[in-house]
PDB file of N, CA and C in Angstrom:
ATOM      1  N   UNK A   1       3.250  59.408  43.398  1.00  0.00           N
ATOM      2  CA  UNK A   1       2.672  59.109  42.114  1.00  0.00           C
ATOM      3  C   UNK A   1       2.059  57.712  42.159  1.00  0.00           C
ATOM      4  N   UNK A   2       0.939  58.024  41.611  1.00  0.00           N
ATOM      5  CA  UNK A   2       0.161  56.055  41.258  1.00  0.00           C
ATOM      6  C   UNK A   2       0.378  55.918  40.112  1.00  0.00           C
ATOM      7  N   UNK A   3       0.087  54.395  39.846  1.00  0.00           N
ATOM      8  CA  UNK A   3       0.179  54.260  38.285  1.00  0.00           C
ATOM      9  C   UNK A   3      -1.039  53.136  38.316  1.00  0.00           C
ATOM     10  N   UNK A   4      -2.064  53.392  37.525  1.00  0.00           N
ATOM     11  CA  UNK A   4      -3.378  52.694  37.693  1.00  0.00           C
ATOM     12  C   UNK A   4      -3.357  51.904  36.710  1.00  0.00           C
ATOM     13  N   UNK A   5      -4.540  50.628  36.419  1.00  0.00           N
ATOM     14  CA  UNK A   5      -4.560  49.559  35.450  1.00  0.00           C
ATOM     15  C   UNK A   5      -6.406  49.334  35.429  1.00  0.00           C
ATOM     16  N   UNK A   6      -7.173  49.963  35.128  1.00  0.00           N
ATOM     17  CA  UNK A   6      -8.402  49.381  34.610  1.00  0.00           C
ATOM     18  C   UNK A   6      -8.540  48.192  34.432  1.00  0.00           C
ATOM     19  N   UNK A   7      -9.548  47.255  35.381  1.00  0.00           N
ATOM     20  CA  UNK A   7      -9.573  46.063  35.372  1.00  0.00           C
ATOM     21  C   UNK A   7      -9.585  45.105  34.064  1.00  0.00           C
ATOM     22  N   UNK A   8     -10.174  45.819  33.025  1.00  0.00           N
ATOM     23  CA  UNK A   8     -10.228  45.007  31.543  1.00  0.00           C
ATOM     24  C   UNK A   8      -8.823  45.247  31.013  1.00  0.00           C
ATOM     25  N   UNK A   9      -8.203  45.841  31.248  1.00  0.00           N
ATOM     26  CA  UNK A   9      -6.779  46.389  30.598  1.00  0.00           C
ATOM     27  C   UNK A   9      -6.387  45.188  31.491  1.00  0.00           C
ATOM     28  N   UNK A  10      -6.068  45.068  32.784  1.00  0.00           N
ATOM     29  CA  UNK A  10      -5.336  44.447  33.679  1.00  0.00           C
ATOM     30  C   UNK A  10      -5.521  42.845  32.945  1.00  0.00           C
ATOM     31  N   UNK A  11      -6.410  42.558  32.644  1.00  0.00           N
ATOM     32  CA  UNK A  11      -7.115  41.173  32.761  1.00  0.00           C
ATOM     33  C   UNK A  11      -6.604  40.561  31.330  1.00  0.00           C
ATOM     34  N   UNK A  12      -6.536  41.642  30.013  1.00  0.00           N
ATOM     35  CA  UNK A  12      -5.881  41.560  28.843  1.00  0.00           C
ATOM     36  C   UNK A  12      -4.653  41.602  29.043  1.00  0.00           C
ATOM     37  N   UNK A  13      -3.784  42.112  29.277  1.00  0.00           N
ATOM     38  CA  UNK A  13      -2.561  42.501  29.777  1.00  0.00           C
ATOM     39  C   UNK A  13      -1.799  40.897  30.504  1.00  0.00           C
ATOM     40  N   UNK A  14      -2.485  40.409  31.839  1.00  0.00           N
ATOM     41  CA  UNK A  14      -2.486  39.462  32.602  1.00  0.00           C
ATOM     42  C   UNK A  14      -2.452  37.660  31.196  1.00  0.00           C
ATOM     43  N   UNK A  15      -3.763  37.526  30.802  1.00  0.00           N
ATOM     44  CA  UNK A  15      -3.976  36.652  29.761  1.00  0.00           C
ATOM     45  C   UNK A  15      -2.639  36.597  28.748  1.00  0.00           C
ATOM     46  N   UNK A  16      -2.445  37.877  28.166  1.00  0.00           N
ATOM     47  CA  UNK A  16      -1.397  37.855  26.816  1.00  0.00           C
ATOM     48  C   UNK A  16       0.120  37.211  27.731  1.00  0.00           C
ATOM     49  N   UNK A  17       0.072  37.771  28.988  1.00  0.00           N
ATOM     50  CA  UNK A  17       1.675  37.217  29.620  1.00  0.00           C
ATOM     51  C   UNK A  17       1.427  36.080  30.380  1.00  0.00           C
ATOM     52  N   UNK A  18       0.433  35.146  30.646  1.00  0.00           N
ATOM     53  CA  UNK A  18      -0.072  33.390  30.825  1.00  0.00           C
ATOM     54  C   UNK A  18       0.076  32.832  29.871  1.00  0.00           C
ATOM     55  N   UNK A  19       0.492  33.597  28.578  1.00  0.00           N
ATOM     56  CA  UNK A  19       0.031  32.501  27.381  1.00  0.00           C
ATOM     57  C   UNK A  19       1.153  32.430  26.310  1.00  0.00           C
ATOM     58  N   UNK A  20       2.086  32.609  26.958  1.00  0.00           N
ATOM     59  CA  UNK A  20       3.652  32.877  26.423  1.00  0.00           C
ATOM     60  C   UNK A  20       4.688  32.410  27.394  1.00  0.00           C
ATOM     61  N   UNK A  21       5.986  31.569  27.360  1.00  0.00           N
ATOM     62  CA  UNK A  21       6.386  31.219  28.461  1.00  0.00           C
ATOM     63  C   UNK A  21       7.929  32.029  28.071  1.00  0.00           C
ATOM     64  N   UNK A  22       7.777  33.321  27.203  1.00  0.00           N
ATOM     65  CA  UNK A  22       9.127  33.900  27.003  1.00  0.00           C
ATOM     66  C   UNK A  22       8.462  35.841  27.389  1.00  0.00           C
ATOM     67  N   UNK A  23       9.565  36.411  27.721  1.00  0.00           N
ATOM     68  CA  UNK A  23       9.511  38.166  27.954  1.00  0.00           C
ATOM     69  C   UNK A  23       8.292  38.158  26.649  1.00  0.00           C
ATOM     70  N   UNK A  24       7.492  39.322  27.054  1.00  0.00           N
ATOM     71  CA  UNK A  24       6.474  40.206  26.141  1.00  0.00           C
ATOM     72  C   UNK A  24       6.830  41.392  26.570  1.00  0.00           C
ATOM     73  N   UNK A  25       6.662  42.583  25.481  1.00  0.00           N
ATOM     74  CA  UNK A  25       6.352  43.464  25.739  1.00  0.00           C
ATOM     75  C   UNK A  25       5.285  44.461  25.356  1.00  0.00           C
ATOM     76  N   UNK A  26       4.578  45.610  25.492  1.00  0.00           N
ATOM     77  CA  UNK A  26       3.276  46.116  25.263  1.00  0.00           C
ATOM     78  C   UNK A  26       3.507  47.852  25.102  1.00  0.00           C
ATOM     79  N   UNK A  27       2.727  48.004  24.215  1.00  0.00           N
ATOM     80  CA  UNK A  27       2.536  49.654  24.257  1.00  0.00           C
ATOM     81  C   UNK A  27       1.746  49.833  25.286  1.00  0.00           C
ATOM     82  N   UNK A  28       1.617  51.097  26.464  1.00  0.00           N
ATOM     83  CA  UNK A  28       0.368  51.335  26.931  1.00  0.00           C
ATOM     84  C   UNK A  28       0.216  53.383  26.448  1.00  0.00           C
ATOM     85  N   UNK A  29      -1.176  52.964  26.793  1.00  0.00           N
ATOM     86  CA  UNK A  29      -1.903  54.338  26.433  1.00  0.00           C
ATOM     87  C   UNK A  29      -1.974  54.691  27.818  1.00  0.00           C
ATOM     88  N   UNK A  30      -1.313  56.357  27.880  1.00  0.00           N
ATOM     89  CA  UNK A  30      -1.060  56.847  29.328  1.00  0.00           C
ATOM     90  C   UNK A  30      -2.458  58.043  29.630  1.00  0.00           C
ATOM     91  N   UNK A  31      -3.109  58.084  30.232  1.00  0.00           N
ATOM     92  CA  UNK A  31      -3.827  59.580  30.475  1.00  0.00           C
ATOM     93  C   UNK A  31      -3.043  59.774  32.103  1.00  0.00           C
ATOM     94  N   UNK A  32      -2.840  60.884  31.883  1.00  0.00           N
ATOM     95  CA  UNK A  32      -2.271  61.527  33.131  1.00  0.00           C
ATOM     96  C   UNK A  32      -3.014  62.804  34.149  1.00  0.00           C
ATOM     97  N   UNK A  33      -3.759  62.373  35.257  1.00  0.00           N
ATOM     98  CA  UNK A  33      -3.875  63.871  36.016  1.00  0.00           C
ATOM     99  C   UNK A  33      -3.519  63.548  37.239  1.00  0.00           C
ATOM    100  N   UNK A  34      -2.556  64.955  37.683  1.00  0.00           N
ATOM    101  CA  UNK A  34      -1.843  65.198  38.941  1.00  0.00           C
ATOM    102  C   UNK A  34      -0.787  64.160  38.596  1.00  0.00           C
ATOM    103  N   UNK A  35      -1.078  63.539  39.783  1.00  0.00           N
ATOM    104  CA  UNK A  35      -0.206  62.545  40.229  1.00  0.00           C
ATOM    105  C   UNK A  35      -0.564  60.926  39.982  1.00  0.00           C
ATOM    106  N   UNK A  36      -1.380  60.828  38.944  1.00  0.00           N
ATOM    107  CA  UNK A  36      -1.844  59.585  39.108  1.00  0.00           C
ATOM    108  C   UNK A  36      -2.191  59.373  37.436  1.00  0.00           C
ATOM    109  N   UNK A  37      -1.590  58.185  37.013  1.00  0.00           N
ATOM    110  CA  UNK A  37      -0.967  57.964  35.399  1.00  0.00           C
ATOM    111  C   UNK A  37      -1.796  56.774  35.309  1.00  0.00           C
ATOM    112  N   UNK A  38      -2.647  56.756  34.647  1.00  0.00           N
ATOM    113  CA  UNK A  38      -3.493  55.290  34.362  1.00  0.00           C
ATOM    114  C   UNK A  38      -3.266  55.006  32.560  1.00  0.00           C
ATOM    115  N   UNK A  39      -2.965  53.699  32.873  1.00  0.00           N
ATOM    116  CA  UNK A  39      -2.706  52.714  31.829  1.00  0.00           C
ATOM    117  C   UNK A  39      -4.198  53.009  30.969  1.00  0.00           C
ATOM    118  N   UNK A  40      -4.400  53.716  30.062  1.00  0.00           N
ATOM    119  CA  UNK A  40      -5.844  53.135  29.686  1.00  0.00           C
ATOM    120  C   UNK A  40      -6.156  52.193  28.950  1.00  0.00           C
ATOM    121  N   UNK A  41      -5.224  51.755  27.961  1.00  0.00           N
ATOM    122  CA  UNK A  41      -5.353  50.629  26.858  1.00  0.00           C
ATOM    123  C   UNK A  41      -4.192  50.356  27.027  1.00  0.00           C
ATOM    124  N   UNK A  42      -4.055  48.634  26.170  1.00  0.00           N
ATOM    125  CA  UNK A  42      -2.336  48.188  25.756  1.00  0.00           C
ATOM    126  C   UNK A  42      -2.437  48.097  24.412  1.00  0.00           C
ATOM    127  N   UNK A  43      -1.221  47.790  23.800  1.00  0.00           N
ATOM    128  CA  UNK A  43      -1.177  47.130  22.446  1.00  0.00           C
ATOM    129  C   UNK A  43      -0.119  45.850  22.228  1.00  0.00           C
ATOM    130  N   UNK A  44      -0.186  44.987  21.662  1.00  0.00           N
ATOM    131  CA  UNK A  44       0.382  43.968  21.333  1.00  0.00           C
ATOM    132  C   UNK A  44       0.715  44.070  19.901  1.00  0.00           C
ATOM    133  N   UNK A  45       2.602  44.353  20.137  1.00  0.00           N
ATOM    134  CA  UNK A  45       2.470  44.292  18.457  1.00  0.00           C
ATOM    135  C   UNK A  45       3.568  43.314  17.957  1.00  0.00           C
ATOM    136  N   UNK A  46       3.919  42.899  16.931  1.00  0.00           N
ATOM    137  CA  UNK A  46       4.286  42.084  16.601  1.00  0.00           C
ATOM    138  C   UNK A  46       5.927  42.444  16.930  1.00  0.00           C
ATOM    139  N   UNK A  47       6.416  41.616  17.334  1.00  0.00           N
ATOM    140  CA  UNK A  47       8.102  41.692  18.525  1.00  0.00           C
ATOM    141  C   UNK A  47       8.966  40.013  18.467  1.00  0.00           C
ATOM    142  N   UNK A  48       9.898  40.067  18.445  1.00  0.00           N
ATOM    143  CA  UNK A  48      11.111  39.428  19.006  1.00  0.00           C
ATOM    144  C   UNK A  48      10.823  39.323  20.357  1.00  0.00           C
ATOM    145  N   UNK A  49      10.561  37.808  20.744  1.00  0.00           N
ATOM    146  CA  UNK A  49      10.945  37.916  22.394  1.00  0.00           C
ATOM    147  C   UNK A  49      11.985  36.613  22.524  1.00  0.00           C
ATOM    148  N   UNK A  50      12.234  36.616  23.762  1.00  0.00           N
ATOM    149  CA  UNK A  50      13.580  35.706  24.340  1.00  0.00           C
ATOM    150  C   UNK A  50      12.930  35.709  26.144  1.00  0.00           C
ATOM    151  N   UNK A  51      13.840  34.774  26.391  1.00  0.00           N
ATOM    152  CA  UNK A  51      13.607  35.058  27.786  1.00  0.00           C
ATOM    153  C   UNK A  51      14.615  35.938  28.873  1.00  0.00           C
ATOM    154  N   UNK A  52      14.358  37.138  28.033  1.00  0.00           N
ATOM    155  CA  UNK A  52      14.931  38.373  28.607  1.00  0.00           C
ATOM    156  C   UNK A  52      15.195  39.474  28.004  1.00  0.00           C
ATOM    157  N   UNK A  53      14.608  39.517  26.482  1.00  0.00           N
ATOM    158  CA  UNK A  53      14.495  40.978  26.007  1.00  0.00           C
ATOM    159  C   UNK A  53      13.035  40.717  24.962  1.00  0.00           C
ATOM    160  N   UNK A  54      12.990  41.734  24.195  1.00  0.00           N
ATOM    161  CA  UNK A  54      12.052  41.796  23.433  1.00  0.00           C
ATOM    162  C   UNK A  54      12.403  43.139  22.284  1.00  0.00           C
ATOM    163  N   UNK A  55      12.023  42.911  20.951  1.00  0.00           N
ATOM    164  CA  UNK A  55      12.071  43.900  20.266  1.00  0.00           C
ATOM    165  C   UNK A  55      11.098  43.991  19.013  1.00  0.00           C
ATOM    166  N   UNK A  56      10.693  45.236  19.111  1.00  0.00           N
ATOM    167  CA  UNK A  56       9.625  45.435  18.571  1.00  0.00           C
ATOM    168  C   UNK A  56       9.769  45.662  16.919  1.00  0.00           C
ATOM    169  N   UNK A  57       8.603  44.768  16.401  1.00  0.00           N
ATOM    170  CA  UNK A  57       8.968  44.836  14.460  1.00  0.00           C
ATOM    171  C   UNK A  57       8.631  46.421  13.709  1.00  0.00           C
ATOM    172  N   UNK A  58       9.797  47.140  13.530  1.00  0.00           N
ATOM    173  CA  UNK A  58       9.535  48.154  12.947  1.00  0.00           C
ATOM    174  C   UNK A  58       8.661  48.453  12.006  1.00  0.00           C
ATOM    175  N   UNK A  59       8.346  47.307  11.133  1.00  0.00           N
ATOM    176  CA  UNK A  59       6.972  48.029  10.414  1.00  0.00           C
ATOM    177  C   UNK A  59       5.443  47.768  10.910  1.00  0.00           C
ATOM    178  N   UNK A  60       5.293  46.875  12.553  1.00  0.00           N
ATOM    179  CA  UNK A  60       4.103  46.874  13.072  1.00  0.00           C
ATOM    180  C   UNK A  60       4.140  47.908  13.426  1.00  0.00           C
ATOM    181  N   UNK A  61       5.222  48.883  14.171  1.00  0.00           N
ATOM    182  CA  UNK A  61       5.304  50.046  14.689  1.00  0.00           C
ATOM    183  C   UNK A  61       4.933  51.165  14.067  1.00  0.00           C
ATOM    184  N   UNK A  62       5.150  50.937  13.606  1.00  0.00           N
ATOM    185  CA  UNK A  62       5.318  52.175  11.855  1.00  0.00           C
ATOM    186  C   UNK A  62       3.468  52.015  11.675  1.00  0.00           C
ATOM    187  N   UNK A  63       3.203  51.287  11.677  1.00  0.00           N
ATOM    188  CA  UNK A  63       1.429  50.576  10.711  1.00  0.00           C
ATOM    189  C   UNK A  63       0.667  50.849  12.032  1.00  0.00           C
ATOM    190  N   UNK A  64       0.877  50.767  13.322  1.00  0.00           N
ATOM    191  CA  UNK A  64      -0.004  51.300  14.537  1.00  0.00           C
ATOM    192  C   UNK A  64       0.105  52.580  14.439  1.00  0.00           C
ATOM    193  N   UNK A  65       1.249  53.630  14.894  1.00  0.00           N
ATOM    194  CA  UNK A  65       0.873  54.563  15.134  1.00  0.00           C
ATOM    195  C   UNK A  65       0.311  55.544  13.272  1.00  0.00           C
ATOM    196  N   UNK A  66       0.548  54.608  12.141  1.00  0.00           N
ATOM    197  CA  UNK A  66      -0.069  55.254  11.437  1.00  0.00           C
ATOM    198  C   UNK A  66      -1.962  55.132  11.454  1.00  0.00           C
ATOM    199  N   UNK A  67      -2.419  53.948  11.794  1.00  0.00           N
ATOM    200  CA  UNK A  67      -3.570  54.027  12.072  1.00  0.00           C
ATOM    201  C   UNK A  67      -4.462  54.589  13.485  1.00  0.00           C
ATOM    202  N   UNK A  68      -3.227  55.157  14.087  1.00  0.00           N
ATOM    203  CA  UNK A  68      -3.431  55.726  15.602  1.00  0.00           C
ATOM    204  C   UNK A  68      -3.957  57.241  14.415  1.00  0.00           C
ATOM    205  N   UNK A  69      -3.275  57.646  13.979  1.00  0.00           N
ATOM    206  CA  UNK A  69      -3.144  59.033  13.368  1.00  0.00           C
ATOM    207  C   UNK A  69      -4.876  59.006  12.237  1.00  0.00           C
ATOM    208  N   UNK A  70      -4.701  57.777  11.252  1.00  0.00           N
ATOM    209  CA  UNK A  70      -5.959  57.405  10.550  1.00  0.00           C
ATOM    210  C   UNK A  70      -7.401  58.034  11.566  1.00  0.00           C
ATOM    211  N   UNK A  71      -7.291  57.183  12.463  1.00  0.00           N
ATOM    212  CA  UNK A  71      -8.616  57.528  13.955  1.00  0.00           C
ATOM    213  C   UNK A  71      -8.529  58.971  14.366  1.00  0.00           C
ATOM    214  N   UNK A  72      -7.371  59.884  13.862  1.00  0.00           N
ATOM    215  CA  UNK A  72      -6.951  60.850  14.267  1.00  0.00           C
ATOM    216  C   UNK A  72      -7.191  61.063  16.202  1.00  0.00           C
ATOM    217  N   UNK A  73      -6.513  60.031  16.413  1.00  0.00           N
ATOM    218  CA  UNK A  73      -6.121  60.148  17.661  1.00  0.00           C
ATOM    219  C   UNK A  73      -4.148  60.303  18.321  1.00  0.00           C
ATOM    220  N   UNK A  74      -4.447  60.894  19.169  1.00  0.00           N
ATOM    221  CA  UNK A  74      -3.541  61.477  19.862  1.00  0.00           C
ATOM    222  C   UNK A  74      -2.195  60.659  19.979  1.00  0.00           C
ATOM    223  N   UNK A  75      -0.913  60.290  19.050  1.00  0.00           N
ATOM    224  CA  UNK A  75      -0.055  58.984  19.324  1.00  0.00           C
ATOM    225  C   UNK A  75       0.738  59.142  20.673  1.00  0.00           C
ATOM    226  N   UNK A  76       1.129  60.416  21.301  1.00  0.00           N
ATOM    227  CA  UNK A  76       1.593  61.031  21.693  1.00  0.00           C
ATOM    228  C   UNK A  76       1.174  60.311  23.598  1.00  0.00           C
ATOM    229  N   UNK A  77       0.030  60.064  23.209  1.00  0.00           N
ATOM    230  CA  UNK A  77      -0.065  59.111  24.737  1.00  0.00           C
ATOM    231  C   UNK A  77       0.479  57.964  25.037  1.00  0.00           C
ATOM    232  N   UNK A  78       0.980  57.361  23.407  1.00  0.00           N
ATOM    233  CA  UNK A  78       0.953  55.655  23.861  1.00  0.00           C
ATOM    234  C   UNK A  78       2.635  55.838  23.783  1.00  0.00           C
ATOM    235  N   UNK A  79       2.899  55.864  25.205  1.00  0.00           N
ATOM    236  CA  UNK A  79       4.246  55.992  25.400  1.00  0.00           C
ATOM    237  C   UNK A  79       4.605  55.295  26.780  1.00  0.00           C
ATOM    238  N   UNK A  80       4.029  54.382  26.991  1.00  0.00           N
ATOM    239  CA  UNK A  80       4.494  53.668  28.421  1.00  0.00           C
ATOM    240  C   UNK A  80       4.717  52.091  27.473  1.00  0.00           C
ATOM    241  N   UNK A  81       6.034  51.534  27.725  1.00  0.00           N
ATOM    242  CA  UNK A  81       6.928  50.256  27.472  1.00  0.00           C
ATOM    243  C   UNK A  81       6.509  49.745  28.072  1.00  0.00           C
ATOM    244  N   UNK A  82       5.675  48.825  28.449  1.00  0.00           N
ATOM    245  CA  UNK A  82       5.184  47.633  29.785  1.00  0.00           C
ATOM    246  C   UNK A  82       6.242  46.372  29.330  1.00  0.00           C
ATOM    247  N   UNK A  83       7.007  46.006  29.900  1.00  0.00           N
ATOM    248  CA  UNK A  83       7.302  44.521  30.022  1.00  0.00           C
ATOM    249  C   UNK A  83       7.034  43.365  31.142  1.00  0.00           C
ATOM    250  N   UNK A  84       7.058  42.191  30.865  1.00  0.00           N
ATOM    251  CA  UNK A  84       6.235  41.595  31.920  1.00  0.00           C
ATOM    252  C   UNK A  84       7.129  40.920  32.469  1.00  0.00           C
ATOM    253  N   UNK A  85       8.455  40.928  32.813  1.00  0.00           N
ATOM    254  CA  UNK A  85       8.937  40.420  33.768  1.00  0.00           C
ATOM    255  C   UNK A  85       8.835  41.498  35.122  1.00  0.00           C
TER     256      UNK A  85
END
């Protein structure tokens, strides 16, 4: 199995965890074929971090995937936890 990162994803992704000197963590948007799972987007949502956990604010959570649904897009992809340690 691969797990891929689109260079603009990578580069956003990279920036948001240079610019914090505590754990982040990220939604990613998964498309999957075969064997090979690419990151297509992240999200940054509003979280608790420490330098060694992170937890995510239940009503940013709640307010993304309701405007995931608004776009009537698929929430059901954005299911990869990225953390950056």
């Amino acid at each position: 199995m691969k797990i891929l990162f689109p260079s603009n994803v990578y580069e956003r992704l990279r920036a948001y965890v240079l610019a914090i000197d505590t754990e982040i963590s990220f939604l990613g948007k998964i498309d999957r074929k075969d064997d090979v799972i690419t990151i297509s987007d992240i999200a940054l949502l509003k979280q608790e971090s420490t330098y060694g956990s992170t937890v995510l604010d239940r009503e940013a959570l709640g307010q993304f995937y309701n405007e995931l649904m608004d776009k009537r897009e698929d929430p059901s992809q954005w299911k990869e936890w990225i953390h950056s340690h």
